[in-house]
N, C-alpha and C. Protein backbone atom coordinates (compact mmCIF):
# COMPACT_ATOMS: atom_id res chain seq x y z
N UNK A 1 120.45 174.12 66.43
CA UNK A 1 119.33 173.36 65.93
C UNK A 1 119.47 173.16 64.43
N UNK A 2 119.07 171.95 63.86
CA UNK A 2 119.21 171.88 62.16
C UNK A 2 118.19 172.54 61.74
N UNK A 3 118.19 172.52 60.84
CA UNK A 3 116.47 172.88 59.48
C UNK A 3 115.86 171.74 59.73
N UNK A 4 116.23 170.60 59.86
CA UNK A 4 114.65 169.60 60.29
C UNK A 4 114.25 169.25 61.20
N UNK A 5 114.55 169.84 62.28
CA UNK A 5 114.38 169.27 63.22
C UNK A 5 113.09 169.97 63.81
N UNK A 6 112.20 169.34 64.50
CA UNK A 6 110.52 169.87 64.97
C UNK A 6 110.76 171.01 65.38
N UNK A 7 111.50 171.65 65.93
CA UNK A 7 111.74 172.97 66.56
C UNK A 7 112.31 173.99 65.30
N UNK A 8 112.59 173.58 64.67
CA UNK A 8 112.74 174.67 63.33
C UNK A 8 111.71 175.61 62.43
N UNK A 9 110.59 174.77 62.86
CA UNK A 9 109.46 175.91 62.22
C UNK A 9 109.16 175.55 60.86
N UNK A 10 110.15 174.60 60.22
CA UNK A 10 109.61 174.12 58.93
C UNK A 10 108.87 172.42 59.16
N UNK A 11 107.60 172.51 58.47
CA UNK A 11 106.93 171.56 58.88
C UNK A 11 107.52 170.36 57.38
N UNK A 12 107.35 169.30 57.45
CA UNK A 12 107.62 168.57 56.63
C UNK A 12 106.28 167.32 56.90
N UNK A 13 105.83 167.03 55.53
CA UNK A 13 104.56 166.18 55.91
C UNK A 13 104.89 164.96 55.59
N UNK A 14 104.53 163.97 56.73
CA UNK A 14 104.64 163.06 56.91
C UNK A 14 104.14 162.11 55.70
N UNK A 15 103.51 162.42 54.96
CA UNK A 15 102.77 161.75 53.69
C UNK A 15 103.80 162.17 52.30
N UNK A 16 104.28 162.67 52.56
CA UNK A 16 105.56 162.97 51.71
C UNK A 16 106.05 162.09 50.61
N UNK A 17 106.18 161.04 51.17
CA UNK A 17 106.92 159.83 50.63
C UNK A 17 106.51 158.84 50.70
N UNK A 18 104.42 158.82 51.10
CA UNK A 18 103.90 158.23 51.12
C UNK A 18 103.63 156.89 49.73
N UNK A 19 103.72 155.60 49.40
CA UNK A 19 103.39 155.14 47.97
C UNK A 19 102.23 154.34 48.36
N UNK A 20 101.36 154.67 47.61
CA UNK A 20 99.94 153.95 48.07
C UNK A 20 100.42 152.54 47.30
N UNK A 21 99.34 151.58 48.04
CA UNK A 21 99.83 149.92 48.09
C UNK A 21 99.33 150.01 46.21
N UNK A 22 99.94 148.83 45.41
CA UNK A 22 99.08 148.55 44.07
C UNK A 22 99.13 147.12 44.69
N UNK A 23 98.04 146.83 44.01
CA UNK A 23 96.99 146.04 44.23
C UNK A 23 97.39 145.04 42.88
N UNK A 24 97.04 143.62 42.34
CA UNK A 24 97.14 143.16 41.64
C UNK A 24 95.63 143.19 40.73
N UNK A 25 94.61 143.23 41.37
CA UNK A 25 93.13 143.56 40.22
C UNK A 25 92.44 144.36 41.27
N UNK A 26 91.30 145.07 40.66
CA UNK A 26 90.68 145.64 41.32
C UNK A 26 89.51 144.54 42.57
N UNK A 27 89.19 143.50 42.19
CA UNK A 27 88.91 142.86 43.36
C UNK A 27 90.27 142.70 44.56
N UNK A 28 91.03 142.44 44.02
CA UNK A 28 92.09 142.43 45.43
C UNK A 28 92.45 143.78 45.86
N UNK A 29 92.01 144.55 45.75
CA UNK A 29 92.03 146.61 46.13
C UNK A 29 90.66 146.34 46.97
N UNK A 30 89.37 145.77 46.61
CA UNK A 30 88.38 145.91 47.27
C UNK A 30 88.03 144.95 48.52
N UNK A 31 88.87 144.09 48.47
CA UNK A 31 88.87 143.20 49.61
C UNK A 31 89.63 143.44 50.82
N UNK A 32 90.71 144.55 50.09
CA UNK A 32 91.65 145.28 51.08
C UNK A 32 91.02 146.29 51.72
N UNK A 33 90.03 147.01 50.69
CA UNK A 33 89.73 148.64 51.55
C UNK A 33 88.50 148.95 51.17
N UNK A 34 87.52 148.13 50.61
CA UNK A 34 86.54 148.57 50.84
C UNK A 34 85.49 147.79 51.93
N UNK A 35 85.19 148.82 52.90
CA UNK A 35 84.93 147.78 54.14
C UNK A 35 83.76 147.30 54.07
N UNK A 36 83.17 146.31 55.54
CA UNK A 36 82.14 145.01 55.55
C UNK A 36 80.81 145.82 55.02
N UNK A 37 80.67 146.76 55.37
CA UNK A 37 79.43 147.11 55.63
C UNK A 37 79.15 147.64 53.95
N UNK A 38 80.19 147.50 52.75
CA UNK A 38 79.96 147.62 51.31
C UNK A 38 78.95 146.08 51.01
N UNK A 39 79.42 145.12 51.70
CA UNK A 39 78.81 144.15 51.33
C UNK A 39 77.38 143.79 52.12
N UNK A 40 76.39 143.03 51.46
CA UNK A 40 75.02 143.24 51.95
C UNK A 40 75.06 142.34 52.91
N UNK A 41 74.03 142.79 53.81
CA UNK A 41 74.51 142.60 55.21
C UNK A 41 73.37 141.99 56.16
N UNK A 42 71.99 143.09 55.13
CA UNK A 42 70.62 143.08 55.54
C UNK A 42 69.76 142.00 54.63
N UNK A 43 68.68 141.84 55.09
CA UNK A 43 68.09 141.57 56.20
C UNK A 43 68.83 140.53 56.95
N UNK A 44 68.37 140.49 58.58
CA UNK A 44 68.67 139.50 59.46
C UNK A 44 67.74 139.49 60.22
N UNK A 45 67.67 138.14 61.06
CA UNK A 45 66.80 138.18 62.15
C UNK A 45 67.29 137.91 63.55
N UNK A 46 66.67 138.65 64.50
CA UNK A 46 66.83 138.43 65.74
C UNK A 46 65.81 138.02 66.60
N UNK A 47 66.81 137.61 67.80
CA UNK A 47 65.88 136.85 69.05
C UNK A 47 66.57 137.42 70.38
N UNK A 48 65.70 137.47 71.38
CA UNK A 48 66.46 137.86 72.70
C UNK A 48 67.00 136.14 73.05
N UNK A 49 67.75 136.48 74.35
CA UNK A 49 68.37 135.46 74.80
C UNK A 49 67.28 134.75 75.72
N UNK A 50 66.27 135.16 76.12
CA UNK A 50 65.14 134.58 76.87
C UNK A 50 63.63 134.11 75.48
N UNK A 51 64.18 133.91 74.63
CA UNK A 51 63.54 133.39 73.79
C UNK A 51 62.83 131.53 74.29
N UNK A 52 62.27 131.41 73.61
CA UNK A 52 62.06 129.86 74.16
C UNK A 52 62.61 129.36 72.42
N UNK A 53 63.44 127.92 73.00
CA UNK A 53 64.09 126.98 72.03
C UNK A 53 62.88 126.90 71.04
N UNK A 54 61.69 126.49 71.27
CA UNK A 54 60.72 126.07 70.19
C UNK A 54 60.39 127.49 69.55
N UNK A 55 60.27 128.72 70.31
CA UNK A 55 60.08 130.01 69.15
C UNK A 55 60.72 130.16 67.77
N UNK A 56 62.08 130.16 68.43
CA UNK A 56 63.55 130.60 67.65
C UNK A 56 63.39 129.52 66.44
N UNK A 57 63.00 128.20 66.82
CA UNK A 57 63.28 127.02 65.92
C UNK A 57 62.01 127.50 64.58
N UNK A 58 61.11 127.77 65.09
CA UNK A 58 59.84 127.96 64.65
C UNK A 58 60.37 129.50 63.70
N UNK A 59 61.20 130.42 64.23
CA UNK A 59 61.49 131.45 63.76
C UNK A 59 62.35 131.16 62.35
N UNK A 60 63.59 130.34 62.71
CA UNK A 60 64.26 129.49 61.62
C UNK A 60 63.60 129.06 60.08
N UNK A 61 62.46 127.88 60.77
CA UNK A 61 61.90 127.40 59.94
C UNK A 61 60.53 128.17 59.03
N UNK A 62 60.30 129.03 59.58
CA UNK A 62 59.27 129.84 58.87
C UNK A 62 59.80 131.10 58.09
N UNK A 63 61.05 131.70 58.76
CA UNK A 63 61.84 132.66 57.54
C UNK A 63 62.23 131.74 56.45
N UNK A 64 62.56 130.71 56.60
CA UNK A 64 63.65 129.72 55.88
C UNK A 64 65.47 130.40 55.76
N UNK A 65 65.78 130.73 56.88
CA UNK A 65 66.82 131.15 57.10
C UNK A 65 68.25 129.96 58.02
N UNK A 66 68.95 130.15 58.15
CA UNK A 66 69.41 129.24 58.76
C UNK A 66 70.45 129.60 60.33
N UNK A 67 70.05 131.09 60.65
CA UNK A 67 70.82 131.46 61.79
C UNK A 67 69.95 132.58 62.67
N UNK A 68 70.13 132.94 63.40
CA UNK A 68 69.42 133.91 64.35
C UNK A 68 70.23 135.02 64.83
N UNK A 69 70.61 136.01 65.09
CA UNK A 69 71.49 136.55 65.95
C UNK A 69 70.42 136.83 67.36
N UNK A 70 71.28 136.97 68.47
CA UNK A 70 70.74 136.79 70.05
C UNK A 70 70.98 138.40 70.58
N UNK A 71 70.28 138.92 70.62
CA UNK A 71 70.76 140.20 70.82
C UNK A 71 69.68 140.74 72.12
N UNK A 72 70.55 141.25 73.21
CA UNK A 72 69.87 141.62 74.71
C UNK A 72 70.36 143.04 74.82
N UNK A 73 69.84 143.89 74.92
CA UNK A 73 69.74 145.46 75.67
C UNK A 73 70.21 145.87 74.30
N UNK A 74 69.89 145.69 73.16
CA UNK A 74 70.81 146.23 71.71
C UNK A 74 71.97 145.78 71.63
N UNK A 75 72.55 144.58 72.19
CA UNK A 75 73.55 144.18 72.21
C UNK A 75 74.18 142.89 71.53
N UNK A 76 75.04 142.09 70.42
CA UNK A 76 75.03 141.05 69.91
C UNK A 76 75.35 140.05 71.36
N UNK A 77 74.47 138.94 71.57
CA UNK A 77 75.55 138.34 72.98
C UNK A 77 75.60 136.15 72.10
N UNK A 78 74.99 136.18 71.12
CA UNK A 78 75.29 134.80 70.75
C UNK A 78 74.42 134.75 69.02
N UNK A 79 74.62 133.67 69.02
CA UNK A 79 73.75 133.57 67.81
C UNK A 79 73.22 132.08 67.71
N UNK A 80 72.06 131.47 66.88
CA UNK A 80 71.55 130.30 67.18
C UNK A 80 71.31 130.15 65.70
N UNK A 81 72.08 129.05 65.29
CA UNK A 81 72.01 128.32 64.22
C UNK A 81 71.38 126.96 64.11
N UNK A 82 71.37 126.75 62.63
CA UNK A 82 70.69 125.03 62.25
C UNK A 82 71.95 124.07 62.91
N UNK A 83 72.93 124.71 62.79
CA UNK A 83 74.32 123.85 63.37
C UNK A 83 73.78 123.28 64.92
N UNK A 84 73.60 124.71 65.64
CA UNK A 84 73.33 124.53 67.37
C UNK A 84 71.72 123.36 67.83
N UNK A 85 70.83 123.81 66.65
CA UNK A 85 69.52 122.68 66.34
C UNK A 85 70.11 121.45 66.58
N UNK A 86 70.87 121.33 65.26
CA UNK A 86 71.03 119.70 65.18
C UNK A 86 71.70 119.35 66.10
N UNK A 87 73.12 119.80 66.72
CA UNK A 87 74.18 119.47 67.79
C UNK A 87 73.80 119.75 69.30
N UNK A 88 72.95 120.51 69.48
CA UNK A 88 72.60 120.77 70.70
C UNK A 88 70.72 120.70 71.56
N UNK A 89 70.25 120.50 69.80
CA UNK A 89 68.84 120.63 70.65
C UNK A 89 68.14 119.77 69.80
N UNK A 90 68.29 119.05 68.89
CA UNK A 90 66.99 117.44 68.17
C UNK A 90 67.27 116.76 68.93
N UNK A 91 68.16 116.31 69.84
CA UNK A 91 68.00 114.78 70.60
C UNK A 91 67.35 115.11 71.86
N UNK A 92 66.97 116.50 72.27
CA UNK A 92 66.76 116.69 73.70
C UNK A 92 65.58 117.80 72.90
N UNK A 93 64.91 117.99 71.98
CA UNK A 93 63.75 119.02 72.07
C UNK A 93 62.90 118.70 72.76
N UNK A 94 62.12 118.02 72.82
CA UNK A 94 61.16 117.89 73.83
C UNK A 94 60.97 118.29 74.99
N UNK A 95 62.65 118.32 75.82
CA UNK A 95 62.89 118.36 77.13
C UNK A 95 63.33 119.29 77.30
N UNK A 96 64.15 120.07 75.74
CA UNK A 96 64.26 121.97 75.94
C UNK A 96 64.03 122.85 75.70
N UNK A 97 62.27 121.98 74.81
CA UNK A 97 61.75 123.08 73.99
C UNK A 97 61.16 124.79 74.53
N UNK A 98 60.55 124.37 75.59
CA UNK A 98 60.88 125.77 76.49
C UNK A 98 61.53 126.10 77.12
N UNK A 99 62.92 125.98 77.26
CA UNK A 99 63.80 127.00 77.54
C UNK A 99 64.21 128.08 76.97
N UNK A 100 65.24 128.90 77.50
CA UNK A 100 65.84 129.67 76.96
C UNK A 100 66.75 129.85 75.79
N UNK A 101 66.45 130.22 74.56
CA UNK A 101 67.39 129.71 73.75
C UNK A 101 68.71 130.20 74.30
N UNK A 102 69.09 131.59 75.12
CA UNK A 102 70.18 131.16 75.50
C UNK A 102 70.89 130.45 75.95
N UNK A 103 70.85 129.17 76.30
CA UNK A 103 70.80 128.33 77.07
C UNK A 103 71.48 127.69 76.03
N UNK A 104 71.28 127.07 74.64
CA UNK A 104 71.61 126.45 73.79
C UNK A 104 72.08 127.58 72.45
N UNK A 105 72.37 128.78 72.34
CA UNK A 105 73.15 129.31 72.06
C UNK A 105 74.32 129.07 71.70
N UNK A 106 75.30 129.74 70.44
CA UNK A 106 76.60 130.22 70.81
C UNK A 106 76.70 131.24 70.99
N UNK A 107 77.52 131.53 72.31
CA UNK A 107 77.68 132.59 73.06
C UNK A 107 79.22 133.37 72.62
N UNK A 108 78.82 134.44 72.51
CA UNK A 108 80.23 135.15 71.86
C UNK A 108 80.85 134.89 70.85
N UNK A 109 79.77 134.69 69.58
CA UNK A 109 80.54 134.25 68.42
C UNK A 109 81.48 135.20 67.47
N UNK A 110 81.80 134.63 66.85
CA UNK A 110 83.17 135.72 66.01
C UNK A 110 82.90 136.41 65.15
N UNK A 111 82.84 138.33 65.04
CA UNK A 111 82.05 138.67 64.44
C UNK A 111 82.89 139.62 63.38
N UNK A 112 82.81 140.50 62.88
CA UNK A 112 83.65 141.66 61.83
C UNK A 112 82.75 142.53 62.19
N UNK A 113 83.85 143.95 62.32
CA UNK A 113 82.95 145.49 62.62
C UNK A 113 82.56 145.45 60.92
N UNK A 114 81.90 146.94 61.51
CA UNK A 114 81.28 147.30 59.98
C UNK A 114 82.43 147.83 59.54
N UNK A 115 83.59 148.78 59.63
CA UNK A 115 84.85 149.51 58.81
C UNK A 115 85.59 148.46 58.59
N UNK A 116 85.36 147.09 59.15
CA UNK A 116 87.19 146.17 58.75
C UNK A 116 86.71 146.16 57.27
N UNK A 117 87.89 145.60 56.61
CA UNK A 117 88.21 144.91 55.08
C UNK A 117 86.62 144.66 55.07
N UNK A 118 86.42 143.98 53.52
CA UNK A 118 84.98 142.99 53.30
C UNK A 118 86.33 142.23 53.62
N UNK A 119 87.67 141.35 53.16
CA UNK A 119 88.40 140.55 52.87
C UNK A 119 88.24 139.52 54.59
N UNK A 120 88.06 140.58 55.45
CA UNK A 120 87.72 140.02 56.91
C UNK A 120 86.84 139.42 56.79
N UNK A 121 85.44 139.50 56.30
CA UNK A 121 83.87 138.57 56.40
C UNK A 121 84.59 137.10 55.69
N UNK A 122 85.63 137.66 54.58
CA UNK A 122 85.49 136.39 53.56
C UNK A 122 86.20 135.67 54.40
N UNK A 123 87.26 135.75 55.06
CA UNK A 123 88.30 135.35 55.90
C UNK A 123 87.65 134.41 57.19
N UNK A 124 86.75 135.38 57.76
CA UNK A 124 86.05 134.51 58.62
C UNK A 124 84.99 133.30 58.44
N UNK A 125 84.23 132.89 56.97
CA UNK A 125 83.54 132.58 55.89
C UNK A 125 84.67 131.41 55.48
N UNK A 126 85.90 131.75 54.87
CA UNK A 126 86.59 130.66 54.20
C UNK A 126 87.47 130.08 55.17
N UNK A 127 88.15 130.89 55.89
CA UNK A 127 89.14 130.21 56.81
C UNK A 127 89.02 129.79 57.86
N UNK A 128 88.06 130.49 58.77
CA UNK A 128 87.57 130.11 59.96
C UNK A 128 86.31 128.99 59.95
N UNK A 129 85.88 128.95 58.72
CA UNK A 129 84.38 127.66 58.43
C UNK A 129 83.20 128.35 58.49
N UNK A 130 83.02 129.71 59.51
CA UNK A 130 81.74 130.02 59.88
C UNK A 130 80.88 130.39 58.41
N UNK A 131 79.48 129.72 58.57
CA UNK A 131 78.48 130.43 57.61
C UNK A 131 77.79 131.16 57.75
N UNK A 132 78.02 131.93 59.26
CA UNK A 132 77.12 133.18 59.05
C UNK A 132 77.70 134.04 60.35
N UNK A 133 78.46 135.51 59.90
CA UNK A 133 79.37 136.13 60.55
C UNK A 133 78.19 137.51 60.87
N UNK A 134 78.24 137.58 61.98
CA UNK A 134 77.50 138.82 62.14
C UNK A 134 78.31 139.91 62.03
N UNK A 135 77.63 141.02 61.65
CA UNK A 135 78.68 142.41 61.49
C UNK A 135 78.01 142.90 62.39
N UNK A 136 78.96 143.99 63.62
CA UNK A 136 78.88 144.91 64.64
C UNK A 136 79.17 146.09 64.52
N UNK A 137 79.09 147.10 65.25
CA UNK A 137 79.54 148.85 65.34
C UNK A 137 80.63 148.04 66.53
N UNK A 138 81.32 149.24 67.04
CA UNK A 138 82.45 149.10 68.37
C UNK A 138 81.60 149.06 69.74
N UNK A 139 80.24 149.27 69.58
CA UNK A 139 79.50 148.76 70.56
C UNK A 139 78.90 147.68 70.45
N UNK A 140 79.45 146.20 69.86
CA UNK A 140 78.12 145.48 69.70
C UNK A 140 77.11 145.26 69.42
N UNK A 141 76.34 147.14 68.83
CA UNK A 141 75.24 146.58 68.32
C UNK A 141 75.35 146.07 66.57
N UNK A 142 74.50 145.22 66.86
CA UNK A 142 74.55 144.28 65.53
C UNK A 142 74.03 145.25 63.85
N UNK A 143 74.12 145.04 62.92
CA UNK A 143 74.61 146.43 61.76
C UNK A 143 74.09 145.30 60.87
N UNK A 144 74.23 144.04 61.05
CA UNK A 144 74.19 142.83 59.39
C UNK A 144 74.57 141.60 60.06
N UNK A 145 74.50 140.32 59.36
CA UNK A 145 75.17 139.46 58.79
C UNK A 145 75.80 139.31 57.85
N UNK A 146 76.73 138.54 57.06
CA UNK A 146 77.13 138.49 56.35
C UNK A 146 77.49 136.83 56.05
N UNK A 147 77.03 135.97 54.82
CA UNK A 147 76.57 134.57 54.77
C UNK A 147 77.75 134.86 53.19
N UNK A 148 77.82 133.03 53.26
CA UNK A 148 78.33 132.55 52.12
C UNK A 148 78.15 133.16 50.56
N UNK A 149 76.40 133.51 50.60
CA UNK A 149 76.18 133.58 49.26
C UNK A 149 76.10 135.39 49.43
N UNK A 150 75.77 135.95 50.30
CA UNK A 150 76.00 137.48 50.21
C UNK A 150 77.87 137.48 49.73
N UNK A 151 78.61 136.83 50.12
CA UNK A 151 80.19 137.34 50.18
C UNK A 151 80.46 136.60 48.38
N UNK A 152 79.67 135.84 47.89
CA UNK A 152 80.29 135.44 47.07
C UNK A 152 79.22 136.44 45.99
N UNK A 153 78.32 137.08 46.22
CA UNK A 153 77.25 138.42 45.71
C UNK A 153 78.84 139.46 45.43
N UNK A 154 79.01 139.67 46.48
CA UNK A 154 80.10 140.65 46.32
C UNK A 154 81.11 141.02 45.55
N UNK A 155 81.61 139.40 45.85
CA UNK A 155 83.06 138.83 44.85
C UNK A 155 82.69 139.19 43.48
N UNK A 156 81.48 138.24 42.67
CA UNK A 156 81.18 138.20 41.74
C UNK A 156 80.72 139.72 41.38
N UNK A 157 79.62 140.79 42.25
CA UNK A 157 79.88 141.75 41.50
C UNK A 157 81.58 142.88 41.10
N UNK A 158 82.28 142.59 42.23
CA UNK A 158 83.32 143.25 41.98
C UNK A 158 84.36 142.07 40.25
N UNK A 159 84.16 140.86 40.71
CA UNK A 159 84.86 140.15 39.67
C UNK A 159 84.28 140.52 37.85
N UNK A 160 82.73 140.24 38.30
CA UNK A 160 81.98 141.02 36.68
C UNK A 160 82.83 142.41 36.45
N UNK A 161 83.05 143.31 37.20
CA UNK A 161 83.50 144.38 36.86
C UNK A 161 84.77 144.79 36.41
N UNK A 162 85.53 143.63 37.04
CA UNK A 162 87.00 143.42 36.31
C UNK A 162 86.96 143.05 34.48
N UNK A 163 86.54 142.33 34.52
CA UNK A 163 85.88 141.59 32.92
C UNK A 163 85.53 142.07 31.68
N UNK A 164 84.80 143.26 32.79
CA UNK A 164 84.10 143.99 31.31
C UNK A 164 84.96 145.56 30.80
């Protein structure tokens, strides 16, 4: 048997020769590793999926918010935006105003846990188009949103801090 080999009794640590990543500024270190749930997240509002279309709309327009998350048994299952209003429910309100907002929902939208990157919210925010990314635990239940002007809250406080 050699000296290094696992059966030798001498342990050798795997972190050894570890070189932690450098980063080019400290915002690009925090977009890498400091995760979603650093960035603000709260408040949000929710609706069940047996909501009626005219509640939710009514819910919209009286927070002055522009998204809903849909959440059934503690669970995220869609979310209902001003997007889904205009594209799916002003030419037909009348005729769907009591239904289910699940019904006119997006169902299974694309979300970030609370431990990924923040760099993930921005990612899903700049690259993917969405304006309002819900944040989850590994069970679905819903933890935040995370919107345009919260991620650019973030940027800018981590960017002020480069500066000064």
């Amino acid at each position: 048997m050699s000296a290094d080999s696992p059966d030798s009794g001498q342990f050798e640590d795997p972190l050894s020769n570890f070189e932690p990543t450098e980063y080019g500024s400290e915002l690009e270190r925090v977009l890498a590793e400091e995760p979603v749930l650093a960035m603000r997240s709260q408040p949000y509002a929710e609706v069940k999926p047996t909501t009626s279309v005219r509640q939710a709309v009514r819910v919209l327009q009286g927070l002055e918010i522009a998204s809903l998350l849909v959440v059934d048994e503690g669970k995220l299952v869609g979310i209902f935006t001003e997007r889904d209003v205009l594209e799916k429910v002003a030419e037909r309100y009348e005729k769907i105003a009591d239904d289910p907002v699940g019904d006119v929902m997006t169902s299974n939208p694309l979300v970030v846990y609370g431990g990924d990157p923040s760099g993930a919210a921005l990612a899903a925010i700049a690259a993917a188009g969405y304006r309002h990314v819900p944040v989850v635990n590994e069970s679905d239940e819903v933890l935040g949103i995370v919107s345009p002007r919260r991620a650019f809250t973030f940027i800018e406080d981590h960017f002020d801090s480069e500066m000064t």
